[in-house]
Protein backbone atom coordinates (compact mmCIF):
# COMPACT_ATOMS: atom_id res chain seq x y z
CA UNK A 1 0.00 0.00 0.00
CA UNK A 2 1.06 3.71 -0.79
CA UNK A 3 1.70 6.36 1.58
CA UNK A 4 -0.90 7.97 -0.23
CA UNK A 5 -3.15 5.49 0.54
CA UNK A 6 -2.58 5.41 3.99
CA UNK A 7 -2.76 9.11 5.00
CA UNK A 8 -6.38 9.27 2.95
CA UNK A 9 -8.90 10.11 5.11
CA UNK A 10 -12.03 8.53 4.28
CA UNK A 11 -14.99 10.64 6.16
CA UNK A 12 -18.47 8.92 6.64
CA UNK A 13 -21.72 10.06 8.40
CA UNK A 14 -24.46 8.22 8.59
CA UNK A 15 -27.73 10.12 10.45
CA UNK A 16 -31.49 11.19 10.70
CA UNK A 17 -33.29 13.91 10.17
CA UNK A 18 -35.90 15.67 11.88
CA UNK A 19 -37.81 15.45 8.66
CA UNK A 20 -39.82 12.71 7.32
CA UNK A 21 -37.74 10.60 5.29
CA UNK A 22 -37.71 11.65 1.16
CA UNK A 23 -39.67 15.00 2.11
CA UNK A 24 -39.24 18.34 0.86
CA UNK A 25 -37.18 19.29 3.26
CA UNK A 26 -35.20 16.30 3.05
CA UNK A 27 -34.71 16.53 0.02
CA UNK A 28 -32.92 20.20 0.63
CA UNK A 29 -30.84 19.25 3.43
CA UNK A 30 -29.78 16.66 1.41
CA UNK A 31 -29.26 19.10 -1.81
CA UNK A 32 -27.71 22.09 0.21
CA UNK A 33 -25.44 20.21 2.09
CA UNK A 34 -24.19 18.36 -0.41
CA UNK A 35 -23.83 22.01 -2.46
CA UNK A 36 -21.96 23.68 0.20
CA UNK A 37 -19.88 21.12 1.83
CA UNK A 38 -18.56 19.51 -1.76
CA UNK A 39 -17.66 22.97 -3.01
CA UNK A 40 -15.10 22.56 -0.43
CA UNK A 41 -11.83 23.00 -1.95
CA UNK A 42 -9.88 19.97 0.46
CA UNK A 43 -13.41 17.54 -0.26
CA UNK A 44 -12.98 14.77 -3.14
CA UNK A 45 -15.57 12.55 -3.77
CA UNK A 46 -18.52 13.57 -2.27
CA UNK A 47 -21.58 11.30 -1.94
CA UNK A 48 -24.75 11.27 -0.45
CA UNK A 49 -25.96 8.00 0.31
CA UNK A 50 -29.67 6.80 0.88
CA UNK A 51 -29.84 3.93 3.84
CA UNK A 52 -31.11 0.86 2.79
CA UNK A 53 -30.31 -1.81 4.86
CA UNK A 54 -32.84 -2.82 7.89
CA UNK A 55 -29.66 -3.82 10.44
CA UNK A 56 -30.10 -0.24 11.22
CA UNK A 57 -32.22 2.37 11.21
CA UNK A 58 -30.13 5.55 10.10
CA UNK A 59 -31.92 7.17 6.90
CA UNK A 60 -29.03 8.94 5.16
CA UNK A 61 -25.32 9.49 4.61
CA UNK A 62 -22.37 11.66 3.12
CA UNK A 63 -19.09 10.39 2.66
CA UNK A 64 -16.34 12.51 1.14
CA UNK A 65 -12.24 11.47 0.99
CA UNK A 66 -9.42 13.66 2.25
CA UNK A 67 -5.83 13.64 0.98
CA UNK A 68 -4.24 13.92 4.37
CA UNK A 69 -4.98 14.71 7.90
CA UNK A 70 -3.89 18.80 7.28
CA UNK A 71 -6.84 18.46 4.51
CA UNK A 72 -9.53 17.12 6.91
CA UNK A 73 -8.34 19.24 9.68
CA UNK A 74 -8.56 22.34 6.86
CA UNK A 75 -12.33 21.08 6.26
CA UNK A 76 -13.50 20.97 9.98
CA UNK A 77 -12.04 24.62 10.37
CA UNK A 78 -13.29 25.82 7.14
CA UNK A 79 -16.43 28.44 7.33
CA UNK A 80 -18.65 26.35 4.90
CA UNK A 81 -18.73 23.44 7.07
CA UNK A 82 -18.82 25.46 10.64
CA UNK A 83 -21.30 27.48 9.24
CA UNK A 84 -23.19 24.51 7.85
CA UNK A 85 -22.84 22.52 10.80
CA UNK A 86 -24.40 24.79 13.47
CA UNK A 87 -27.07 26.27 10.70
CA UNK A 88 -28.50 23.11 9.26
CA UNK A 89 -26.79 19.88 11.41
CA UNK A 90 -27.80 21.03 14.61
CA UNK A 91 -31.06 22.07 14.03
CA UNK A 92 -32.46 19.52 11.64
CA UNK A 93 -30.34 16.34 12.30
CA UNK A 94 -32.04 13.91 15.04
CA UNK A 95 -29.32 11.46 15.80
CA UNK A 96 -26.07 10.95 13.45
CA UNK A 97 -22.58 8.19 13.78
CA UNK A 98 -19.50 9.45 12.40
CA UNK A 99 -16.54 7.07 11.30
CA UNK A 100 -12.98 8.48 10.00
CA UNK A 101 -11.10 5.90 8.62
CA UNK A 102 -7.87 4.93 6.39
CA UNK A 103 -7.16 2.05 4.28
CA UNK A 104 -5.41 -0.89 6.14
CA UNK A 105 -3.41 -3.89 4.51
């Protein structure tokens, strides 16, 4: 495995909204954040995920990839995702699990 490979920074979030699942406003959490956090410059691969399986009951994700840790820790600090955190996430997010992970082997 590459160095490369092993600094990447693989961010997941799995969560629940306050809104009825595939509603309106659903749908434009799911849009705006999507929007605002991919236009990111540090944020590769963006994806918003729709929960499927029934070993949990979690309605939605985003994943995105990070080059390094300096690129994740530039995302957490940047004023897209503060600002989208505490004016979207904490209002209309019900519960949410976060996982950071790197490639092993």
């Amino acid at each position: 495995m590459s160095a490369e490979q092993q600094s990447r920074i693989v961010h997941s979030v799995i969560f629940t909204l306050k809104h009825p699942r595939e509603s309106a406003e659903a749908q434009q959490f799911l849009a705006d954040g999507k929007r605002i956090l991919s236009s990111i410059p540090v944020v590769e691969q963006f994806v918003v995920n729709l929960q499927v399986s029934p070993k949990n009951d979690y309605e939605y994700g985003f994943s995105m990839a990070f080059a390094d840790q300096a690129a994740y820790d530039t995302y957490n600090a940047h004023p897209l995702h503060s600002a989208f955190v505490q004016e979207r996430w904490e209002i209309e997010v019900d519960r949410f699990l976060e996982i950071d992970y790197v490639q092993w082997g």
